[in-house]
Protein backbone atom coordinates (compact mmCIF):
# COMPACT_ATOMS: atom_id res chain seq x y z
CA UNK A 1 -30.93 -66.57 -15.91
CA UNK A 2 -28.72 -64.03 -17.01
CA UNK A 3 -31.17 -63.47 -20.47
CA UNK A 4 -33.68 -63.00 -17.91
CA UNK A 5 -31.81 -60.31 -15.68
CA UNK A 6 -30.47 -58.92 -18.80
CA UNK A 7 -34.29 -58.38 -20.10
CA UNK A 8 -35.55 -57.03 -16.96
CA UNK A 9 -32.60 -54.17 -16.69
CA UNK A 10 -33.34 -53.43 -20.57
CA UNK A 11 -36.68 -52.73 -19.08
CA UNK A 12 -35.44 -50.83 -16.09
CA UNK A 13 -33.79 -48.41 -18.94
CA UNK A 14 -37.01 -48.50 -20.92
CA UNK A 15 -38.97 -46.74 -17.73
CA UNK A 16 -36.07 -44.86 -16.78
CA UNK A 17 -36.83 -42.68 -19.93
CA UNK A 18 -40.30 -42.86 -19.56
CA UNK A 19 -39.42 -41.54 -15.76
CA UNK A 20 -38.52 -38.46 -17.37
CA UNK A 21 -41.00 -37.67 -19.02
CA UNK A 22 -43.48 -37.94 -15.96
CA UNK A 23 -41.20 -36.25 -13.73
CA UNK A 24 -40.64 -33.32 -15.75
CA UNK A 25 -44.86 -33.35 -15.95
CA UNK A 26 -44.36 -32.97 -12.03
CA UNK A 27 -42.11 -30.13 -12.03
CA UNK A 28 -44.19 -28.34 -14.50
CA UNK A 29 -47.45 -29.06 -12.57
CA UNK A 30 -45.92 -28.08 -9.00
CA UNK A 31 -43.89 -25.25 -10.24
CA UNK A 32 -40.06 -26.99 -9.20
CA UNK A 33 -38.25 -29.69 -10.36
CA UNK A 34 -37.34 -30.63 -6.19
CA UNK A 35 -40.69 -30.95 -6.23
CA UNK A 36 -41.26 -33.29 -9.02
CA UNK A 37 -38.19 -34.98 -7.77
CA UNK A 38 -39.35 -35.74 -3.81
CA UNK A 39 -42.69 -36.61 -4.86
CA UNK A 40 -40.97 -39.14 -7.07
CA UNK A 41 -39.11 -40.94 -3.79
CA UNK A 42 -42.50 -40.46 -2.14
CA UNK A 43 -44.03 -42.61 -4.40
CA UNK A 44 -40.67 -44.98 -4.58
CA UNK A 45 -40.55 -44.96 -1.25
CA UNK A 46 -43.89 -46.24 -0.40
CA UNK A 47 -44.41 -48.75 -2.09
CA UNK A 48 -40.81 -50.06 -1.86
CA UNK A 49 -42.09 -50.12 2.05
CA UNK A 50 -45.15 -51.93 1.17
CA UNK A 51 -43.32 -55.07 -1.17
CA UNK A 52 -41.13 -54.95 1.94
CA UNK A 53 -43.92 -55.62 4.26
CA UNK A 54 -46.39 -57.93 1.99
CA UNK A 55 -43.17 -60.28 1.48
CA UNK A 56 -42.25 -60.02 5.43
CA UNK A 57 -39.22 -59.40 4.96
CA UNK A 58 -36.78 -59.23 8.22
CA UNK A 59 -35.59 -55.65 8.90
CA UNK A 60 -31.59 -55.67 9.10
CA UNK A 61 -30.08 -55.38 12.57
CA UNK A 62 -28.53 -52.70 14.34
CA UNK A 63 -25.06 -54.61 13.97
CA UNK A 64 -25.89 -55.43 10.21
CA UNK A 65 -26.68 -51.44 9.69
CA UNK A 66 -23.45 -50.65 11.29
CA UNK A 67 -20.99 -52.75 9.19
CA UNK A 68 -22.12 -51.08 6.05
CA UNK A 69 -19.34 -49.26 4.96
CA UNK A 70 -19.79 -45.27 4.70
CA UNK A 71 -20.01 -44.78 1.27
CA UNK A 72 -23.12 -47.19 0.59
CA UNK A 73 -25.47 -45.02 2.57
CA UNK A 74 -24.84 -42.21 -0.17
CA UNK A 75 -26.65 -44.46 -2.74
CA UNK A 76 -30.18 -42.75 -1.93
CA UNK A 77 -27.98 -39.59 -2.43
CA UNK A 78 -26.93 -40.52 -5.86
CA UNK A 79 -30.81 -41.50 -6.67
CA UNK A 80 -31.78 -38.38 -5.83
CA UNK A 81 -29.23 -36.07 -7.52
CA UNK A 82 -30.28 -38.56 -10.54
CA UNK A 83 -33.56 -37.93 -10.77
CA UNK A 84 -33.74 -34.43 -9.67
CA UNK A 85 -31.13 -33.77 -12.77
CA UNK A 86 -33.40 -35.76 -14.97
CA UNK A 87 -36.44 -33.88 -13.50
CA UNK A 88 -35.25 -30.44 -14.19
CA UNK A 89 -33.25 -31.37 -17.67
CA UNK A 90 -35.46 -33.53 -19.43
CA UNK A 91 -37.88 -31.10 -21.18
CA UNK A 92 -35.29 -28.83 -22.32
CA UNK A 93 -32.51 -31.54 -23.48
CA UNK A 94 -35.01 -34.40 -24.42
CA UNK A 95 -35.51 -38.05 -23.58
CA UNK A 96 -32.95 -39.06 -26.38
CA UNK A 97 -30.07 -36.39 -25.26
CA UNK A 98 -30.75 -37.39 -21.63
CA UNK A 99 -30.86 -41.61 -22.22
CA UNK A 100 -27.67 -41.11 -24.25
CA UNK A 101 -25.83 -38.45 -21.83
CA UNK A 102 -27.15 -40.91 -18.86
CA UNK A 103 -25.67 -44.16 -20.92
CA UNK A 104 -22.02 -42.33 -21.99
CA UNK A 105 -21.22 -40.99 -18.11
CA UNK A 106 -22.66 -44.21 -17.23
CA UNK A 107 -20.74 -46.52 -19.49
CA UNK A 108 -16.89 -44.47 -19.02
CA UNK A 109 -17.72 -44.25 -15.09
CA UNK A 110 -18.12 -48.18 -15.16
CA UNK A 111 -15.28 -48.51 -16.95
CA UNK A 112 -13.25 -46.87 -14.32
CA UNK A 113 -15.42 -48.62 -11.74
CA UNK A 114 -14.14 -52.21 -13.13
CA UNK A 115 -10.62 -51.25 -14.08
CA UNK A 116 -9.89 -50.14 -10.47
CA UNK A 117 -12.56 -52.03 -8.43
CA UNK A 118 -14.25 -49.38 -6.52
CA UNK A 119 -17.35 -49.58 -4.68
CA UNK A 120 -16.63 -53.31 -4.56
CA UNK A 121 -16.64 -54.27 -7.80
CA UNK A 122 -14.14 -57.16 -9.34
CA UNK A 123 -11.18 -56.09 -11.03
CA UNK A 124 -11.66 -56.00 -15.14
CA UNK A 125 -8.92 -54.07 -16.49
CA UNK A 126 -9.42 -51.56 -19.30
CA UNK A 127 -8.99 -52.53 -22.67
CA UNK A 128 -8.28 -50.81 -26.07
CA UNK A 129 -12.17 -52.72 -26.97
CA UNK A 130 -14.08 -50.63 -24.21
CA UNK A 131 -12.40 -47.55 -24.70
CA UNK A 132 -13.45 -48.04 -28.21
CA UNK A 133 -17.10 -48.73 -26.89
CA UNK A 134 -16.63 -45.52 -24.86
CA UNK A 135 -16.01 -43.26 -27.92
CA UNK A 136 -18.47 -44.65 -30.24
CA UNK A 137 -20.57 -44.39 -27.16
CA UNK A 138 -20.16 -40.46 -26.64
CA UNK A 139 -20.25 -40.34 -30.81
CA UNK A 140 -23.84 -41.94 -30.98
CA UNK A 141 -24.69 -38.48 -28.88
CA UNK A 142 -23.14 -36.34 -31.06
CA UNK A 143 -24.91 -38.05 -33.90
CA UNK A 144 -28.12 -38.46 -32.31
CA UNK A 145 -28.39 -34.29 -30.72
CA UNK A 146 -30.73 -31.98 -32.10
CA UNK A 147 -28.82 -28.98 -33.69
């Protein structure tokens, strides 16, 4: 199962550059990257609403709403600052600068993330190995940039 889930977020990464690309076709064809960036949620959001619907699922309760802590609603937040970044940077920096610049603050804030156990992750202290991973991580971009 794990292959499996493994496969599928490989995937997920695999459109998120592709995302880029179309977004930044967006912001170029309605004149702002918000733009580009809300029709993208738009879409998102529809037709997360209609999977919701065809597969009936139930809609959470009022109590259930109100025992999520605070900082979860901010999620959508995070989406959007994502893709509105993405939106706006990805013609001038590039699919490459932006998957590896996405992957290296990515990768160091998991790190920190797991070490600490924020945002209710377990515990997985740091080690000398994924600091390691971190460098060669932020290396690979300074490698892989266009001069």
């Amino acid at each position: 199962m794990k292959i499996i889930l493994s496969l599928i977020v490989a995937f997920a990464g695999a459109l998120t550059a592709i995302q880029v690309g179309m977004n930044a076709q967006l912001r170029q064809s309605f004149g702002h990257g918000l733009l580009g960036a809300a029709t993208n949620f738009t879409v998102g959001t529809a037709l997360l609403w209609l999977v919701v619907l065809a597969l009936r699922l139930p809609l959470p309760t009022l109590a259930q709403a109100s025992s999520v802590p605070l900082w979860a609603w901010l999620g959508g937040a995070c989406g959007a600052f994502i893709v509105t970044t993405n939106t706006v940077a990805g013609r001038e920096l590039g699919a490459l600068a932006i998957a590896v610049l996405t992957l290296s603050g990515g990768l160091i804030m998991s790190v920190l993330l797991d070490h600490f156990g924020w945002f209710g992750f377990p515990v997985k202290p740091f080690t000398l190995a994924k600091l390691a991973g971190c460098v060669l991580l932020v290396i690979s971009f300074l490698l892989l940039r266009e001069s």
